[in-house]
N, C-alpha and C. Protein backbone atom coordinates (compact mmCIF):
# COMPACT_ATOMS: atom_id res chain seq x y z
N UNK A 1 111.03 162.89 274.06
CA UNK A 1 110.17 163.82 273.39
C UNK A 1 110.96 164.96 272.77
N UNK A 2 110.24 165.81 272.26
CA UNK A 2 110.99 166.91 271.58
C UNK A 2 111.83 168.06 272.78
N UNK A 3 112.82 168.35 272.14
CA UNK A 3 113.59 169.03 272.88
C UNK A 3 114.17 167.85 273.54
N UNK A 4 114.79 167.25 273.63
CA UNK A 4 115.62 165.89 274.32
C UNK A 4 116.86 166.49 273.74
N UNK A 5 117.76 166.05 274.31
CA UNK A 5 119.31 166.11 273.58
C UNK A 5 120.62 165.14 274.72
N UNK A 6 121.69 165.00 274.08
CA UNK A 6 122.31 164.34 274.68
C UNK A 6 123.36 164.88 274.41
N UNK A 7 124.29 164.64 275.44
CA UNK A 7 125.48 165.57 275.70
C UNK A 7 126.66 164.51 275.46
N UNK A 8 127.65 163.94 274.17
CA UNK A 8 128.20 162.93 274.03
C UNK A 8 129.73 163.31 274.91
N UNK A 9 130.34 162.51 275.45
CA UNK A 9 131.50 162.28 275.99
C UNK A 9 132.70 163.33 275.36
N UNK A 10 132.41 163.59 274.19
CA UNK A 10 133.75 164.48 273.16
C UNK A 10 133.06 165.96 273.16
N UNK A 11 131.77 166.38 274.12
CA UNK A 11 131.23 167.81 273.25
C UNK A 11 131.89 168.68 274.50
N UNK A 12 132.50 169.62 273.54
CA UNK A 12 133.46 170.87 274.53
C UNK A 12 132.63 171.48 275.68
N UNK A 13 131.38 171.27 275.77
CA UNK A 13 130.88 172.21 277.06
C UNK A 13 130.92 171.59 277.93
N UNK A 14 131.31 170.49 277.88
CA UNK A 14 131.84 169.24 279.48
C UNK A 14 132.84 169.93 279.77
N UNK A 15 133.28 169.70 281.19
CA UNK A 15 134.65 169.93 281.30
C UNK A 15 134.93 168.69 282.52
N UNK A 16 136.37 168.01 282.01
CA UNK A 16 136.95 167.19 282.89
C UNK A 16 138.31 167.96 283.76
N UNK A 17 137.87 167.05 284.71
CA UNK A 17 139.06 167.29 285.36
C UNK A 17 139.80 166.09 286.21
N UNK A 18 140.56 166.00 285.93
CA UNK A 18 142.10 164.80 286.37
C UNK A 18 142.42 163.94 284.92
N UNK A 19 142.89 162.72 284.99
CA UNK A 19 143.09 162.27 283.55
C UNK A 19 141.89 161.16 283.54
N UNK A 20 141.87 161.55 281.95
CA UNK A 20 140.91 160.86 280.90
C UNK A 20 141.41 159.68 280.00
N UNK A 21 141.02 158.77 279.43
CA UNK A 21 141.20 158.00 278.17
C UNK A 21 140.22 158.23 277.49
N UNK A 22 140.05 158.22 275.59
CA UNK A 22 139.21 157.95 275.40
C UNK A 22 139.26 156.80 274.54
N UNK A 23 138.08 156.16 274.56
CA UNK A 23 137.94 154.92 273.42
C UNK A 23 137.05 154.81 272.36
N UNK A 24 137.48 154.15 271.23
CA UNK A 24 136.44 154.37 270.27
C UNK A 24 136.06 153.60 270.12
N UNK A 25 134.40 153.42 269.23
CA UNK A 25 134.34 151.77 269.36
C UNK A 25 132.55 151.76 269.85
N UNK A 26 131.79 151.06 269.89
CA UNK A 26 130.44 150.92 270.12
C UNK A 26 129.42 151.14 271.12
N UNK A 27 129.61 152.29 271.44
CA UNK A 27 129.58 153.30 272.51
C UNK A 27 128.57 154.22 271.67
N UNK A 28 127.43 155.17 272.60
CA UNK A 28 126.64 156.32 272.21
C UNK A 28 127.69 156.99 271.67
N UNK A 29 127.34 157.67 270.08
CA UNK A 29 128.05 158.74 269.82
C UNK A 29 129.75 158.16 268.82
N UNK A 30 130.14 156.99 269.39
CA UNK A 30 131.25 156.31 268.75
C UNK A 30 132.34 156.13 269.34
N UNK A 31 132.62 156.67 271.06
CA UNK A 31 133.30 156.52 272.19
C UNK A 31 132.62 156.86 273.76
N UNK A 32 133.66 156.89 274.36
CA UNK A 32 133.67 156.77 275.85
C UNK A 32 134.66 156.81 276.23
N UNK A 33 134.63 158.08 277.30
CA UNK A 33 135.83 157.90 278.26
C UNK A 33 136.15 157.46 279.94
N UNK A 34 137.24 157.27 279.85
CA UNK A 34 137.28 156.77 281.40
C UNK A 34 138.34 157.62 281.94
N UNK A 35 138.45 157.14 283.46
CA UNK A 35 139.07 157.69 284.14
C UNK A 35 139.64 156.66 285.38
N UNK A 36 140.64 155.99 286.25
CA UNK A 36 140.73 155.45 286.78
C UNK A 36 140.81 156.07 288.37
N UNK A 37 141.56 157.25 288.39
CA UNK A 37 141.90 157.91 289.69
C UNK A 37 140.97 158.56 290.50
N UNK A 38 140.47 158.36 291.51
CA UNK A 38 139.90 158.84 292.33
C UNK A 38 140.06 160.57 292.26
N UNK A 39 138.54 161.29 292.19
CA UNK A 39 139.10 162.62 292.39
C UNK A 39 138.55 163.25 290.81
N UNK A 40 138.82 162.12 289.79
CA UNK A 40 138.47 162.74 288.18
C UNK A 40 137.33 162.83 288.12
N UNK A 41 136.40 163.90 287.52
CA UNK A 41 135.08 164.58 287.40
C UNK A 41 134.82 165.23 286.20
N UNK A 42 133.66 164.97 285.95
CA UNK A 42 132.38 166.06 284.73
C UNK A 42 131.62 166.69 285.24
N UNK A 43 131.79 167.98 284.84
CA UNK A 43 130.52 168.43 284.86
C UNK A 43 129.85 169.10 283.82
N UNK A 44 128.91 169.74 283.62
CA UNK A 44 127.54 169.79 283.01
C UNK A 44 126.75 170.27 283.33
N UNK A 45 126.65 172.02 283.08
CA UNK A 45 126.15 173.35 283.53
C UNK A 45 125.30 173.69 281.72
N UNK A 46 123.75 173.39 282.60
CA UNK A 46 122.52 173.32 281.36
C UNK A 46 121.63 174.16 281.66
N UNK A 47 120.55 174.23 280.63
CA UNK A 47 119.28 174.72 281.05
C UNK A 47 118.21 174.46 280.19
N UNK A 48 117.10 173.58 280.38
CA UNK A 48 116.06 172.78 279.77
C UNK A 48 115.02 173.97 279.89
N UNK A 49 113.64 174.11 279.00
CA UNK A 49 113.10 175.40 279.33
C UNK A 49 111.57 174.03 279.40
N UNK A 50 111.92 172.60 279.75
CA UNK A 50 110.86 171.75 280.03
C UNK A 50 111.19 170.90 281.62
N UNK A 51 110.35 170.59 282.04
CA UNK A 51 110.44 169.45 283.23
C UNK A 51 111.39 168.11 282.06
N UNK A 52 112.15 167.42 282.73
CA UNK A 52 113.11 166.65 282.16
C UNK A 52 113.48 165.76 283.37
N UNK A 53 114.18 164.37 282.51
CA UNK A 53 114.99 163.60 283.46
C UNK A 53 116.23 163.48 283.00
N UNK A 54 117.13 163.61 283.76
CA UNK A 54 118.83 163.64 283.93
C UNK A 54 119.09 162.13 283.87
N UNK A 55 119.90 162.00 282.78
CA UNK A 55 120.46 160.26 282.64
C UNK A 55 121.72 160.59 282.59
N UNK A 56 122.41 159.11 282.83
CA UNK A 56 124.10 159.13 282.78
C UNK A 56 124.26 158.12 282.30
N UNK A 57 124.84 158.08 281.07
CA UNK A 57 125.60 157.11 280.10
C UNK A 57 126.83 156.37 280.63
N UNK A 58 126.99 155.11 281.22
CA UNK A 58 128.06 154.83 281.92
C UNK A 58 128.12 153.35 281.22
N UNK A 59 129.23 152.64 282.37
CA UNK A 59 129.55 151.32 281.83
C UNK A 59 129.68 150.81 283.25
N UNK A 60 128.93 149.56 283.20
CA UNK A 60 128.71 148.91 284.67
C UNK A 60 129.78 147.28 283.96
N UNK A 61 131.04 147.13 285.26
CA UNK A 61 131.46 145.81 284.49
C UNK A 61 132.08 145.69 285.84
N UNK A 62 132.52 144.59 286.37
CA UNK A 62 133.55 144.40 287.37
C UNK A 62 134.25 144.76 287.99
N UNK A 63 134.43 145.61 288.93
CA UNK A 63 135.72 146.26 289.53
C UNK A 63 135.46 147.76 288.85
N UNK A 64 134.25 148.37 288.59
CA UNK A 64 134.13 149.49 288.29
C UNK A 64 134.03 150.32 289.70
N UNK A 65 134.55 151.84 289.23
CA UNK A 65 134.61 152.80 290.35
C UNK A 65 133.21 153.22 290.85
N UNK A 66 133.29 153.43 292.70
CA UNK A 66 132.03 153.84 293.18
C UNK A 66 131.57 155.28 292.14
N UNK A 67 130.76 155.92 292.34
CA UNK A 67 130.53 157.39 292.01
C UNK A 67 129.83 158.12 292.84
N UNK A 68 130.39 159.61 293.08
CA UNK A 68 129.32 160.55 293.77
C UNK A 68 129.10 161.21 292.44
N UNK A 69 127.19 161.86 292.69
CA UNK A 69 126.87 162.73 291.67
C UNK A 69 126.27 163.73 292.46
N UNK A 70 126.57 165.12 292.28
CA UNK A 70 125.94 166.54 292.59
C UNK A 70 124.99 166.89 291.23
N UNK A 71 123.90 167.28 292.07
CA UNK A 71 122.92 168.05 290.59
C UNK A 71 122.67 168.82 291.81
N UNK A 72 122.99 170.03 291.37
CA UNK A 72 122.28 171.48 292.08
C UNK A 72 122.53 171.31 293.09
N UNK A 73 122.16 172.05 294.04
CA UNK A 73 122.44 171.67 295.50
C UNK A 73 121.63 170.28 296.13
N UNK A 74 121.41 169.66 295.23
CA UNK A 74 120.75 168.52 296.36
C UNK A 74 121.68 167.68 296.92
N UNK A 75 121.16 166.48 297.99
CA UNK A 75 122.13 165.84 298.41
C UNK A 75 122.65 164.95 297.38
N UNK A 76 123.88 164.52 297.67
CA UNK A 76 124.16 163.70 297.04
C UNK A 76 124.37 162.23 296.98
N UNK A 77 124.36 161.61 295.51
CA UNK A 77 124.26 160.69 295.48
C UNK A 77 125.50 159.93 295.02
N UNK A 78 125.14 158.55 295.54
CA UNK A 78 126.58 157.49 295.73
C UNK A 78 126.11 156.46 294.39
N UNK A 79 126.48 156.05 293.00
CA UNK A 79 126.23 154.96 292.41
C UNK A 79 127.59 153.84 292.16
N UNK A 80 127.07 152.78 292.69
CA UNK A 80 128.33 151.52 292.87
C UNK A 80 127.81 150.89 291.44
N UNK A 81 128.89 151.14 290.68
CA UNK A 81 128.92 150.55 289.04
C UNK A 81 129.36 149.68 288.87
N UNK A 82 130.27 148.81 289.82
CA UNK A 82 130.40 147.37 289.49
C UNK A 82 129.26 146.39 289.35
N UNK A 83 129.37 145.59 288.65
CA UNK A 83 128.48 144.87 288.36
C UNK A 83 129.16 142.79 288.10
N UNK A 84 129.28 142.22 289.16
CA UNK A 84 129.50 141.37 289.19
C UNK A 84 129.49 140.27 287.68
N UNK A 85 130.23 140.18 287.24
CA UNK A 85 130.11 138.49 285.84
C UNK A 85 129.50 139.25 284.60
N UNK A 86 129.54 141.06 284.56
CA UNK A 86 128.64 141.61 283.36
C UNK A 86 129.25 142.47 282.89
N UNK A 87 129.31 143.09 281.34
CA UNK A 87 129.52 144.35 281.08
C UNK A 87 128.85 145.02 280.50
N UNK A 88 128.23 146.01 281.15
CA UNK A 88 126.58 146.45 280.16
C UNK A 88 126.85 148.05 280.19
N UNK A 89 126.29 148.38 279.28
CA UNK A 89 126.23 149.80 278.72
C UNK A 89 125.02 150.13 279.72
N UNK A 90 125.22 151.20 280.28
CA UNK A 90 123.56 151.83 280.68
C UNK A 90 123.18 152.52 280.84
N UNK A 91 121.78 153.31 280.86
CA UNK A 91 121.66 154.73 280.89
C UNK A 91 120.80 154.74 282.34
N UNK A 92 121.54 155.53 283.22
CA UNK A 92 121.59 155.78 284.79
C UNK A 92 120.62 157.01 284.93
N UNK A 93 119.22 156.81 285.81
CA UNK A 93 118.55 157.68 285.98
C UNK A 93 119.25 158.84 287.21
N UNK A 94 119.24 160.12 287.04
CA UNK A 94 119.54 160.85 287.99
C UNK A 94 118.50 161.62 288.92
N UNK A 95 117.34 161.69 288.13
CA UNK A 95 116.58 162.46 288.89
C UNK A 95 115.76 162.91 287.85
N UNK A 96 114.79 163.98 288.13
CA UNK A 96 113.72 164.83 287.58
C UNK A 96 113.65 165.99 287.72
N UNK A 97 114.06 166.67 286.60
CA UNK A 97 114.44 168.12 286.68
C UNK A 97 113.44 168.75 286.51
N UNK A 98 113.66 170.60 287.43
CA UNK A 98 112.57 171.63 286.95
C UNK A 98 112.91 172.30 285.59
N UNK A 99 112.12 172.74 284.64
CA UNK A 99 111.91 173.12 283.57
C UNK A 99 112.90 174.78 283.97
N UNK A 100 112.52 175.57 282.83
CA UNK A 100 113.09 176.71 283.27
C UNK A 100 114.08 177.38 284.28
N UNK A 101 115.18 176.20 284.48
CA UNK A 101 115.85 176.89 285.62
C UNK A 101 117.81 175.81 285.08
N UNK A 102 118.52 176.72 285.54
CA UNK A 102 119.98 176.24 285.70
C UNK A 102 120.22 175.13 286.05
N UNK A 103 120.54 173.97 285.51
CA UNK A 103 120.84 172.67 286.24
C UNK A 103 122.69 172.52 286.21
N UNK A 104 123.67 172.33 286.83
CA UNK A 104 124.87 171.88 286.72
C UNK A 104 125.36 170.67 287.47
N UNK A 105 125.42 169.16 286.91
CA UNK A 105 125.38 168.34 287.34
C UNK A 105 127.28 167.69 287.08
N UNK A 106 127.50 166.92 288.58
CA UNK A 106 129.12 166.39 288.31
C UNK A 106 129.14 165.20 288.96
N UNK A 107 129.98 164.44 288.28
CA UNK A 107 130.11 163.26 288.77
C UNK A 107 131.84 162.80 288.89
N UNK A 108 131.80 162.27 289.99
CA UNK A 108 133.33 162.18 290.51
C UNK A 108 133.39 160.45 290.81
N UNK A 109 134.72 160.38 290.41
CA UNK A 109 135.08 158.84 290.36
C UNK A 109 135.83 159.10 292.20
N UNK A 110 135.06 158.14 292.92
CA UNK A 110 134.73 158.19 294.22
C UNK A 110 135.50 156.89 294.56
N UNK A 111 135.89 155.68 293.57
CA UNK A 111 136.42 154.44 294.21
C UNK A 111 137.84 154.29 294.20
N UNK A 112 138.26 153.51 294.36
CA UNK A 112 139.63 152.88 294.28
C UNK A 112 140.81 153.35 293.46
N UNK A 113 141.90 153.78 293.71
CA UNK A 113 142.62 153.77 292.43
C UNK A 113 142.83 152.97 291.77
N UNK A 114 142.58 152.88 290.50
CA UNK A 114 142.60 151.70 289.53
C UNK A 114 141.30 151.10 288.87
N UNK A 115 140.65 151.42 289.45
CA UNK A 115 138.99 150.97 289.25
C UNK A 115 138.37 152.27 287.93
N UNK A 116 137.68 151.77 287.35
CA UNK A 116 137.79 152.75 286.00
C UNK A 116 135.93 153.12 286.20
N UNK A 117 136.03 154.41 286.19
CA UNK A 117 134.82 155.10 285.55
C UNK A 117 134.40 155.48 284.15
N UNK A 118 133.34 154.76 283.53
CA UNK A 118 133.44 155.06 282.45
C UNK A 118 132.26 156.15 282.11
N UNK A 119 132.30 157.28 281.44
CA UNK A 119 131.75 158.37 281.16
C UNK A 119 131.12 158.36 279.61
N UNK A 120 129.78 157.76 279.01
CA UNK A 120 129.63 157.93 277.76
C UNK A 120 128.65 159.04 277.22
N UNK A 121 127.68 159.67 277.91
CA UNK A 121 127.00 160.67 277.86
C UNK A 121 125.89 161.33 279.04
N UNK A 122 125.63 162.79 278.93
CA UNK A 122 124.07 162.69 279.93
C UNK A 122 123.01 162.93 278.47
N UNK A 123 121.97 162.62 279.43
CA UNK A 123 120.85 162.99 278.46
C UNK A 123 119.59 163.77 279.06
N UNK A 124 119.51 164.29 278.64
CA UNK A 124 118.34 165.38 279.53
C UNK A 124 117.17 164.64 278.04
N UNK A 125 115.96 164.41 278.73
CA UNK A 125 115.42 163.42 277.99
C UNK A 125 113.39 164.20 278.64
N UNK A 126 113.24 164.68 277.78
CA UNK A 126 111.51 165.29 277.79
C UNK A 126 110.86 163.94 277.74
N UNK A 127 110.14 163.86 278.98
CA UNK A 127 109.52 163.06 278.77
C UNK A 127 108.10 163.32 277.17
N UNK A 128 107.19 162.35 276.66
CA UNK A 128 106.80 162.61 275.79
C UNK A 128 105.47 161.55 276.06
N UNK A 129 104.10 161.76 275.86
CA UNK A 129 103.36 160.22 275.41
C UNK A 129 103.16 160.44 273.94
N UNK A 130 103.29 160.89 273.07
CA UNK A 130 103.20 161.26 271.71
C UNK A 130 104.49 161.30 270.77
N UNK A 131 104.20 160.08 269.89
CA UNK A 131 105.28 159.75 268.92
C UNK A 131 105.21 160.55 267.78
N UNK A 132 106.27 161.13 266.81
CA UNK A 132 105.84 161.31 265.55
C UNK A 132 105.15 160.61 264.84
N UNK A 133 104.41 160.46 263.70
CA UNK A 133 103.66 159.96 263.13
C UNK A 133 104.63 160.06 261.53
N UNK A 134 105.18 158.68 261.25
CA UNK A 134 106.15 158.68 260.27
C UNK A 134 105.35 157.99 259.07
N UNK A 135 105.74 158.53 257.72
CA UNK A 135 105.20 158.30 256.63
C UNK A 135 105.90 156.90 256.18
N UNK A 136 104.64 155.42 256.11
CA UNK A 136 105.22 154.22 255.76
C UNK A 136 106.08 153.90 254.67
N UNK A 137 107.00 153.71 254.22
CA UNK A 137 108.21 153.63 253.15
C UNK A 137 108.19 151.70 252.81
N UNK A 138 107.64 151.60 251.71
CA UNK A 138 107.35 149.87 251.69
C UNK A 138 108.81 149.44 250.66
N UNK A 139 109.60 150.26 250.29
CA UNK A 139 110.98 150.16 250.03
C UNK A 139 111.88 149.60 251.33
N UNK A 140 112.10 150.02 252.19
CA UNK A 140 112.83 150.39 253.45
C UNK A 140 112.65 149.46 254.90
N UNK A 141 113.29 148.89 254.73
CA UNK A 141 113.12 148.57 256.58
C UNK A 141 114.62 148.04 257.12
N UNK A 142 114.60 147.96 258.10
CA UNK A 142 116.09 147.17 258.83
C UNK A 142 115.95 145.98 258.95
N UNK A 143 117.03 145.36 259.41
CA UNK A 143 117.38 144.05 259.94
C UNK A 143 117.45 143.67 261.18
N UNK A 144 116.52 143.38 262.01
CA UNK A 144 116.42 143.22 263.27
C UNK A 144 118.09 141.54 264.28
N UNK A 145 118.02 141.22 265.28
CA UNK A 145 118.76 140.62 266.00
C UNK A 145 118.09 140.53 266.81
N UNK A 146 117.65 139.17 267.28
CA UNK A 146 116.75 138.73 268.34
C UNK A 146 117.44 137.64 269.37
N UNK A 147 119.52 138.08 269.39
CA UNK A 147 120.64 137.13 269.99
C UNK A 147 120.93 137.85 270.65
N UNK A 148 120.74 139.32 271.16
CA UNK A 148 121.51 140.36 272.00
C UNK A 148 120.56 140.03 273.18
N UNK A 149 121.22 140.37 274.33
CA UNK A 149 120.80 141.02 275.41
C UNK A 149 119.85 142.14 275.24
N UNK A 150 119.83 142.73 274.86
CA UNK A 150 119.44 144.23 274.42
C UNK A 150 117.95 143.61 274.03
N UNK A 151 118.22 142.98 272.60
CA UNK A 151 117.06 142.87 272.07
C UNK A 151 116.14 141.32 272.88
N UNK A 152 116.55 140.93 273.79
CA UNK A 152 115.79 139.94 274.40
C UNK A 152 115.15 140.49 275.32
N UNK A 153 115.54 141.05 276.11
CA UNK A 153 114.67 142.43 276.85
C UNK A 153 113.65 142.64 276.70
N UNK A 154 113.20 142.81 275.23
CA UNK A 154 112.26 143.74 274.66
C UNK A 154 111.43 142.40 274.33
N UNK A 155 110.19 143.19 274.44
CA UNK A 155 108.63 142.20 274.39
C UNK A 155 108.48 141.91 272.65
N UNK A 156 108.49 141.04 271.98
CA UNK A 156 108.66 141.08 270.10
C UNK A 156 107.73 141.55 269.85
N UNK A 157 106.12 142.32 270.65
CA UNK A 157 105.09 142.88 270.46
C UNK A 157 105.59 144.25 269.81
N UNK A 158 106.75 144.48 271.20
CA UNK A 158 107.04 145.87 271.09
C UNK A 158 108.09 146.21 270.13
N UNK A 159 109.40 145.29 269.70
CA UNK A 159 110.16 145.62 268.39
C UNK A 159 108.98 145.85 267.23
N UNK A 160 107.79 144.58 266.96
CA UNK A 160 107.16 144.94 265.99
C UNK A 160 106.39 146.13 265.50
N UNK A 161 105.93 146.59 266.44
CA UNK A 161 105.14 148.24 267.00
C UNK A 161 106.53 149.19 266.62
N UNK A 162 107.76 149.13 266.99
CA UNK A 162 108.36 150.39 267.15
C UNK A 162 108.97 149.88 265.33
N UNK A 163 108.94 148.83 264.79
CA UNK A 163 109.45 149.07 263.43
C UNK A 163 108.39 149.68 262.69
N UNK A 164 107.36 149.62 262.88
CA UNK A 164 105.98 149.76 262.00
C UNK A 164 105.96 151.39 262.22
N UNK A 165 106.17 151.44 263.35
CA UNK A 165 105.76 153.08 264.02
C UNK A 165 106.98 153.73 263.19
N UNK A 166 107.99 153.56 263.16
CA UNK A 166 108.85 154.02 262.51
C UNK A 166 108.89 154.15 261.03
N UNK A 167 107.85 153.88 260.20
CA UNK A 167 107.48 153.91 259.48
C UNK A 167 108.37 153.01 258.19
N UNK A 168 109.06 151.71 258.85
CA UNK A 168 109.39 150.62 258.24
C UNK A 168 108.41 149.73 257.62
N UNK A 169 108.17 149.26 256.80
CA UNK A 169 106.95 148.68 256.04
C UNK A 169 107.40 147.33 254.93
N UNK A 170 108.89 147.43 254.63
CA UNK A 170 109.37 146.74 253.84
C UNK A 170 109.80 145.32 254.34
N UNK A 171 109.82 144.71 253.64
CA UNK A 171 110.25 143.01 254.03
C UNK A 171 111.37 143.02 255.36
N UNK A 172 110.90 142.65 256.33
CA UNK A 172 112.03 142.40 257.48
C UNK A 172 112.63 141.43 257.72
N UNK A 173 114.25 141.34 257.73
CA UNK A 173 115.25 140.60 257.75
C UNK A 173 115.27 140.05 259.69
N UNK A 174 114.52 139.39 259.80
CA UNK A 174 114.66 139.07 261.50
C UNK A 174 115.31 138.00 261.65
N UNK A 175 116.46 138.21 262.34
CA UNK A 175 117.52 136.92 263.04
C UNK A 175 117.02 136.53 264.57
N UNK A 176 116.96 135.79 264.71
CA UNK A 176 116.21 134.77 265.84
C UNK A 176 117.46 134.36 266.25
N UNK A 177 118.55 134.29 267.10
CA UNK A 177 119.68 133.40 266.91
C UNK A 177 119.11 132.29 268.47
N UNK A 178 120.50 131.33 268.80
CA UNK A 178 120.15 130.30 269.88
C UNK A 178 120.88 130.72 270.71
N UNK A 179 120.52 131.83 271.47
CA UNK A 179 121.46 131.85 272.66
C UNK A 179 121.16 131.46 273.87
C-alpha cells in the first residue's frame, strides 16, 4: 500500500559490518550482497508513521548461512536459509510492526564459515486492500512467461486480473512454455 518502501542492499543508511561482496545481476534493485563469515551484520534503524510488515530480501540455496534477526527488543529469531536442490530469491516475513514508533532491525550471519548470507533488501510493506485504479492504455501491455517458477505459482485468473488492473489493455504476448 501507500507509504511501502524498500530499503535496496547499496542504500547508505544500512550499515554493514565484517566483509561484504556485492553482485550484480537479477536481484531486487540490480544486486545483492553476501557475506560468508560468521559475525557479518545489517542493520536498519527506521520509522513507519503506519502499522507495517518487516520483510527480508534474501537468497535461500544450499549450504546457505543460519541467521539471527533482532527487531527491537524482541526475542530473537533464528532463520535456516539453506534450502536443499533450490535457489530461490525470497522475501522473508519478519514480523508486524507498530506504526509511529522507532524500529531498528539486524541480521547476523549466525552459520558456518564459508556458508554465504545473502542480503538483497528489507521492505517495510503497508499493508493495503485498495489498489490504484489505473487508466486502460489499449496501445500498451507486456509480455507475460508462463515457464518460470515464479509465474507457475500464480493462479492465470490472477496474472489476468493484475495485467488488466494495471491498466494493460493491449494485445498480450503470453508464452506458455513446457516445463
Amino acid at each position: 500500500g501507500r507509504g511501502s518502501w524498500r530499503v535496496e542492499d547499496d542504500d547508505s543508511s544500512l550499515a554493514f559490518t565484517g566483509q561484504w561482496t556485492q553482485l550484480i545481476g537479477n536481484f531486487s534493485g540490480g544486486s545483492i550482497r553476501y557475506a560468508t563469515l560468521p559475525g557479518a551484520s545489517v542493520s536498519y534503524a527506521y520509522q513507519s508513521i503506519r502499522d507495517h510488515e518487516l520483510n527480508l530480501g534474501t537468497r535461500r540455496i544450499p549450504g546457505a548461512a543460519q541467521l539471527s534477526v533482532q527487531v527491537d527488543q524482541n526475542p530473537v529469531q533464528t532463520l535456516t536459509t539453506a534450502l536443499a536442490g533450490e535457489d530461490l530469491l525470497v522475501r522473508w516475513p519478519l514480523g508486524s510492526m507498530s506504526g509511529n514508533a522507532q524500529h531498528t532491525v539486524t541480521i547476523t550471519h549466525a552459520g558456518e564459515t564459508g556458508s554465504p548470507f545473502y542480503f538483497d533488501f528489507l521492505e517495510i510493506a503497508i499493508p493495503t486492500g485498495d489498489l490504484p485504479i489505473i487508466p486502460p492504455d489499449i496501445q500498451a501491455t507486456l509480455a507475460t512467461d508462463w515457464d518460470t517458477l515464479h509465474s507457475q505459482t500464480l493462479a492465470p485468473e490472477r496474472t489476468a486480473w493484475l495485467i488488466q488492473a494495471l491498466g494493460f489493455t493491449g494485445r498480450c504476448n503470453h508464452y506458455a512454455g513446457a516445463l
